[in-house]
Protein backbone atom coordinates (compact mmCIF):
# COMPACT_ATOMS: atom_id res chain seq x y z
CA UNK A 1 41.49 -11.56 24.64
CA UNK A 2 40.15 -12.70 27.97
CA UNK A 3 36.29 -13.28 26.13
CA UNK A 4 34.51 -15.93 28.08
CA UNK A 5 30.80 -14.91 27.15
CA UNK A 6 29.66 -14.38 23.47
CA UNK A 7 26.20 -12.49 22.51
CA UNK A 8 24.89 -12.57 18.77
CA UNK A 9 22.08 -10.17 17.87
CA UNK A 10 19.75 -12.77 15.78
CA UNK A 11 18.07 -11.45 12.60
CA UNK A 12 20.26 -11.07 9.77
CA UNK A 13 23.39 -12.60 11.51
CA UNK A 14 22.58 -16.35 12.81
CA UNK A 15 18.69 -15.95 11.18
CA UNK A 16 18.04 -15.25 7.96
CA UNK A 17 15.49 -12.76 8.45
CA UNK A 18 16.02 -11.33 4.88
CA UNK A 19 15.63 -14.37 3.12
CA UNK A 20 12.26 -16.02 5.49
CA UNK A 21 10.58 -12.59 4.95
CA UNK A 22 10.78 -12.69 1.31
CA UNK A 23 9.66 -16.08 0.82
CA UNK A 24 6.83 -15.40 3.21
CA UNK A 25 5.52 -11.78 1.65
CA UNK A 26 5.58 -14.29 -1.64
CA UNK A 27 2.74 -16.24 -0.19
CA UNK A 28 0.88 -13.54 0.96
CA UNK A 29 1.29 -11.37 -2.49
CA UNK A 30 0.14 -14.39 -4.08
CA UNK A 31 -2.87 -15.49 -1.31
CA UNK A 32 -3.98 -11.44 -1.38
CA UNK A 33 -3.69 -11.75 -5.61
CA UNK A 34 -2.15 -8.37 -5.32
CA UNK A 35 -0.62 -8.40 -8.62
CA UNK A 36 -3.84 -9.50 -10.15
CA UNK A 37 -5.73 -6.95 -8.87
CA UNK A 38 -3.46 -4.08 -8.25
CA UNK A 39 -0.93 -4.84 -11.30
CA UNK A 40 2.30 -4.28 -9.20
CA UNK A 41 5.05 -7.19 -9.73
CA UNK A 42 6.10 -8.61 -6.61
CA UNK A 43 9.91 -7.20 -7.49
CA UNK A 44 8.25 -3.35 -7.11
CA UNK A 45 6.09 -4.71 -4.08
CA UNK A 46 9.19 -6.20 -2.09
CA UNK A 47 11.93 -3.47 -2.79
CA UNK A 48 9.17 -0.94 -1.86
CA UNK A 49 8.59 -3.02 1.65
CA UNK A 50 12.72 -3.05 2.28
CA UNK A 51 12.99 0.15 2.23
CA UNK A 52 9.56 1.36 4.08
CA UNK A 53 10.65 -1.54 6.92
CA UNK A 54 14.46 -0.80 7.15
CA UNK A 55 13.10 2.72 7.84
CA UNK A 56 11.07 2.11 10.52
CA UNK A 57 13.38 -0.38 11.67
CA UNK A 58 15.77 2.73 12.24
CA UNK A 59 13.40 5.06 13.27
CA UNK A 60 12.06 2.15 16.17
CA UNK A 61 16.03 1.58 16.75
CA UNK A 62 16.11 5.20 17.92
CA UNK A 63 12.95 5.30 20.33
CA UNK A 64 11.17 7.22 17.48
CA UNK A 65 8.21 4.95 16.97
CA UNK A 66 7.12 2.19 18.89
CA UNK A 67 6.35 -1.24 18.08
CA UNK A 68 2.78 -0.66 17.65
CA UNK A 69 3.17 1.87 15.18
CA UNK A 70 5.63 0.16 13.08
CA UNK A 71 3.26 -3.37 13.02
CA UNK A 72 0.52 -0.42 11.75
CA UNK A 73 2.73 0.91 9.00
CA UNK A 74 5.46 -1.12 7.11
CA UNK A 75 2.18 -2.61 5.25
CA UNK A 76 0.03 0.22 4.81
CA UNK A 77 3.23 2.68 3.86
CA UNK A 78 4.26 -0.03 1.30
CA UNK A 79 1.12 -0.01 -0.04
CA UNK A 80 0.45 4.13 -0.07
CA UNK A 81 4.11 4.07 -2.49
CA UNK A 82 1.34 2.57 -5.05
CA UNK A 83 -1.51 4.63 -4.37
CA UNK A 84 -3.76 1.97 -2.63
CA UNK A 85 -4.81 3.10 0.39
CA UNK A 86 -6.13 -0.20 1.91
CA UNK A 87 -5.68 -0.41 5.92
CA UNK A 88 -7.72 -3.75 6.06
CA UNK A 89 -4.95 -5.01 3.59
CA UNK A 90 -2.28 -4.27 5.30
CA UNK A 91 -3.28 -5.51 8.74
CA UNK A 92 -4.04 -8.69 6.82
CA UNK A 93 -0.08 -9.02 5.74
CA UNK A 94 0.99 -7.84 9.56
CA UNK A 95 -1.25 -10.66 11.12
CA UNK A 96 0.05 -13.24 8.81
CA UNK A 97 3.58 -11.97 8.13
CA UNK A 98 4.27 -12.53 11.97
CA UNK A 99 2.07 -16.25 12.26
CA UNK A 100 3.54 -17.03 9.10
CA UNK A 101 7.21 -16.09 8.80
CA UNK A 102 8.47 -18.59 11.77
CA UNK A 103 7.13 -21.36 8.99
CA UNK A 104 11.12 -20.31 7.01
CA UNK A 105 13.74 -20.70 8.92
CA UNK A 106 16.66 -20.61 6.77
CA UNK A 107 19.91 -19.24 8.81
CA UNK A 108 23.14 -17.23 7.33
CA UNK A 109 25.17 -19.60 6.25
CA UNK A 110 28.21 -20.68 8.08
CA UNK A 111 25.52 -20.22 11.65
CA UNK A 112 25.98 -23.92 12.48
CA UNK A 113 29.73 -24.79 11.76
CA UNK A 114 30.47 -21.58 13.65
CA UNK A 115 27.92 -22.55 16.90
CA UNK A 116 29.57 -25.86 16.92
CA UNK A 117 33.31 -24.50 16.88
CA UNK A 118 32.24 -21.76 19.53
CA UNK A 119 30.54 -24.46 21.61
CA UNK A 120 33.30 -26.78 21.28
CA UNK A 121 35.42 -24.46 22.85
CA UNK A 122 33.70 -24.28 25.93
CA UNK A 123 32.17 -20.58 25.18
CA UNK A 124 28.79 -19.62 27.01
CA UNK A 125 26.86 -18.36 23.77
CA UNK A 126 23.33 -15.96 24.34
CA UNK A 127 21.16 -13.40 22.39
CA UNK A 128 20.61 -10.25 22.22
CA UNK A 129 17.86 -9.46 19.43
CA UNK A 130 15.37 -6.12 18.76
CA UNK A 131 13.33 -8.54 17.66
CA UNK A 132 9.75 -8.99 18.84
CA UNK A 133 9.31 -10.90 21.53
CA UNK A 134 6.63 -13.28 20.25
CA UNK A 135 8.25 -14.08 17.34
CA UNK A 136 11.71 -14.12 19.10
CA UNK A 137 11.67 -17.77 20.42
CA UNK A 138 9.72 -19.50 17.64
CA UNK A 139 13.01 -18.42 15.29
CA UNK A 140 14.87 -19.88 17.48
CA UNK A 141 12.99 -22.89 17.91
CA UNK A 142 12.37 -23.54 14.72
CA UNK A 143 15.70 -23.16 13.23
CA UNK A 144 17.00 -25.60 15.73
CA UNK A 145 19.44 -23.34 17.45
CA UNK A 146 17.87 -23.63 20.98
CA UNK A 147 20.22 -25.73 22.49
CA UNK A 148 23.06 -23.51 21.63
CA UNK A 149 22.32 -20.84 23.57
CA UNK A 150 22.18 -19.98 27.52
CA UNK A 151 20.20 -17.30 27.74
CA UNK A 152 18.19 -14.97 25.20
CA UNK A 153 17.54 -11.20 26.02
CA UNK A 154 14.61 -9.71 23.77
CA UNK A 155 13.81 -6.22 23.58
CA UNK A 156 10.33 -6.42 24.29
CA UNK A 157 11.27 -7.74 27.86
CA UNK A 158 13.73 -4.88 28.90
CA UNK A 159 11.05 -1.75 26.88
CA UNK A 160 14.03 -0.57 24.70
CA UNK A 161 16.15 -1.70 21.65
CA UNK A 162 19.82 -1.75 21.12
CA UNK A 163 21.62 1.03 21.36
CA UNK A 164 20.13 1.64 24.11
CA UNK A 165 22.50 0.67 27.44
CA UNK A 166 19.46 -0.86 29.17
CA UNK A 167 19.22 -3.92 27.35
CA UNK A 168 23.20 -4.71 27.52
CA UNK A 169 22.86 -4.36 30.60
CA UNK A 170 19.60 -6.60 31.15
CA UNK A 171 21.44 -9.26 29.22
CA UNK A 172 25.10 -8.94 31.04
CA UNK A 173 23.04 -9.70 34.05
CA UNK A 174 20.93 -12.35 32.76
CA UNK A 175 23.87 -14.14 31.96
CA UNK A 176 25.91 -13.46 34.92
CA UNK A 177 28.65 -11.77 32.36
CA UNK A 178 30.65 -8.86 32.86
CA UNK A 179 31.72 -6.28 30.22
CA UNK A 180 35.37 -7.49 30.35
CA UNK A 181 34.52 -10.69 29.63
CA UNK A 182 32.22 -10.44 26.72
CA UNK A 183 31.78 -9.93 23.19
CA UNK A 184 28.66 -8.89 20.88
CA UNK A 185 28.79 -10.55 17.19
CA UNK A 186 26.22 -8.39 15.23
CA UNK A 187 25.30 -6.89 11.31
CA UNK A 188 23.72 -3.69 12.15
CA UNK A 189 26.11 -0.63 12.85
CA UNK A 190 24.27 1.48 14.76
CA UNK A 191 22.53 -0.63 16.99
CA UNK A 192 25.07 -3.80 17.22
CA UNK A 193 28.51 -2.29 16.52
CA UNK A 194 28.43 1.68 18.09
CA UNK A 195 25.79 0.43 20.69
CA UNK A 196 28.25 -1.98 22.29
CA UNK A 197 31.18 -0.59 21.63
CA UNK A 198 29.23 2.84 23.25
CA UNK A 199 28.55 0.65 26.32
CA UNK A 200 32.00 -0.23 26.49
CA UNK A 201 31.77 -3.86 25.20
CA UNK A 202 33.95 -5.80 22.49
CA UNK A 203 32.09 -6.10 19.30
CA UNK A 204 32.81 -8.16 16.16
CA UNK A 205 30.81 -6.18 13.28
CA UNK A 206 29.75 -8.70 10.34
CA UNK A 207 29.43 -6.66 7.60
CA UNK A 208 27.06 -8.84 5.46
CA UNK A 209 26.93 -6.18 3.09
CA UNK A 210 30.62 -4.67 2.93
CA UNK A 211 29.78 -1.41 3.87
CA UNK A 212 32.89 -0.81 6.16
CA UNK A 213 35.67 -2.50 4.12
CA UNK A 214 37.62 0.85 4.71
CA UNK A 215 37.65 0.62 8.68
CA UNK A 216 40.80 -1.41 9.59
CA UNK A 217 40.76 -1.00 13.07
CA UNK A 218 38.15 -2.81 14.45
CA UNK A 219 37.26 -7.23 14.75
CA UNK A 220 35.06 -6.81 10.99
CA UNK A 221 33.45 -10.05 9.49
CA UNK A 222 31.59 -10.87 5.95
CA UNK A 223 31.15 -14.49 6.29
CA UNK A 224 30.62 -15.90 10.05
CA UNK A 225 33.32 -18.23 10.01
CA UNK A 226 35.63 -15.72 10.01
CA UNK A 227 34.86 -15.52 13.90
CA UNK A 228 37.05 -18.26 14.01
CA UNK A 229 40.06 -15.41 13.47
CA UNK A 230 38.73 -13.79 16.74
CA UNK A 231 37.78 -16.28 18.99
């Protein structure tokens, strides 16, 4: 492999994005007393939010919403799956879901010991996230992982999310990296793993939740230091 530059989307494969949001919707179930005066469990609340947000999350992904209308409805749809139809609510939990979430910043295990083996070998190491933009940097920040990385390519700066060509090529030329010469380490499929590989760049899929243990020709990860087999 002639790999000199490495890209890693961020949520969900060097930031724990699963894990911060949970412990952040339990302060604001708690703050909101939503159990108290709603009787749902926080269990019902938070599996009904994964899957109302991983859906958007897709639908956003393929330039079916935009941002705006996603921040508008993860909360309020989550809330309409028990009958309480409470806009005011749900704005509440958008407003302080984003201020609050950057407050966790627990990373996937194994992001450290494999930044420090990747930077050890002299490997120019940048991000490519669909996250939003003002919430992009403060994950970064305050998980410590700034200094790791040479550039960072958000989607709110190029106006379209992975798949989408536009932003691999906004962050190829951000970094001064050619196709050739780079790889994309990233946990969703459609966006990380058949966007780049679309585009026609290498792409390590981590496959956090072993959904493609039957695919045994392409670089597949479940733990991060496995890179270490690649690279």
């Amino acid at each position: 492999m002639n790999i000199r530059h490495i890209f890693f989307d961020l949520d969900n494969t060097l930031w724990d994005h699963r894990k911060n949001a949970r412990l952040t919707l339990e302060i604001l179930f708690k703050r909101y007393k939503v159990e108290e005066l709603h009787q749902i469990t926080f269990e019902d609340f938070h599996t009904a939010y994964d899957i109302v947000n991983e859906d958007l999350w897709a639908k956003i992904r393929d330039e079916e919403i935009d941002k705006e209308y996603l921040q508008k409805h993860r909360f309020y749809d989550t809330f309409l799956k028990f009958n309480i139809d409470d806009f005011e609510l749900s704005q509440k939990f958008e407003h302080h879901f984003l201020d609050e979430i950057i407050a966790f910043n627990e990373v996937v295990p194994g992001t450290f010991e494999i930044l420090d083996y990747l930077k050890a070998k002299n490997y120019p190491l940048h991000i490519i996230t669909n996250g939003f933009h003002e919430v992009t940097h403060r994950k970064i920040d305050g998980a410590k992982l700034t200094n790791y990385f040479e550039t960072v390519t958000s989607a709110d700066e190029v106006g379209v999310r992975k798949p989408n060509p536009k932003i691999f090529d906004y962050a190829l030329n951000l970094a001064n990296a050619t196709k050739e010469e780079s790889i994309l380490i990233g946990d969703d499929w459609i966006a990380d793993f058949q966007g780049a590989k679309n585009y026609g760049l290498d792409v390590i899929f981590f496959d956090v939740f072993k959904e493609k243990q039957d695919l045994k020709d392409i670089k597949r990860i479940e733990n991060l230091i496995e890179i270490e087999d690649y690279l």
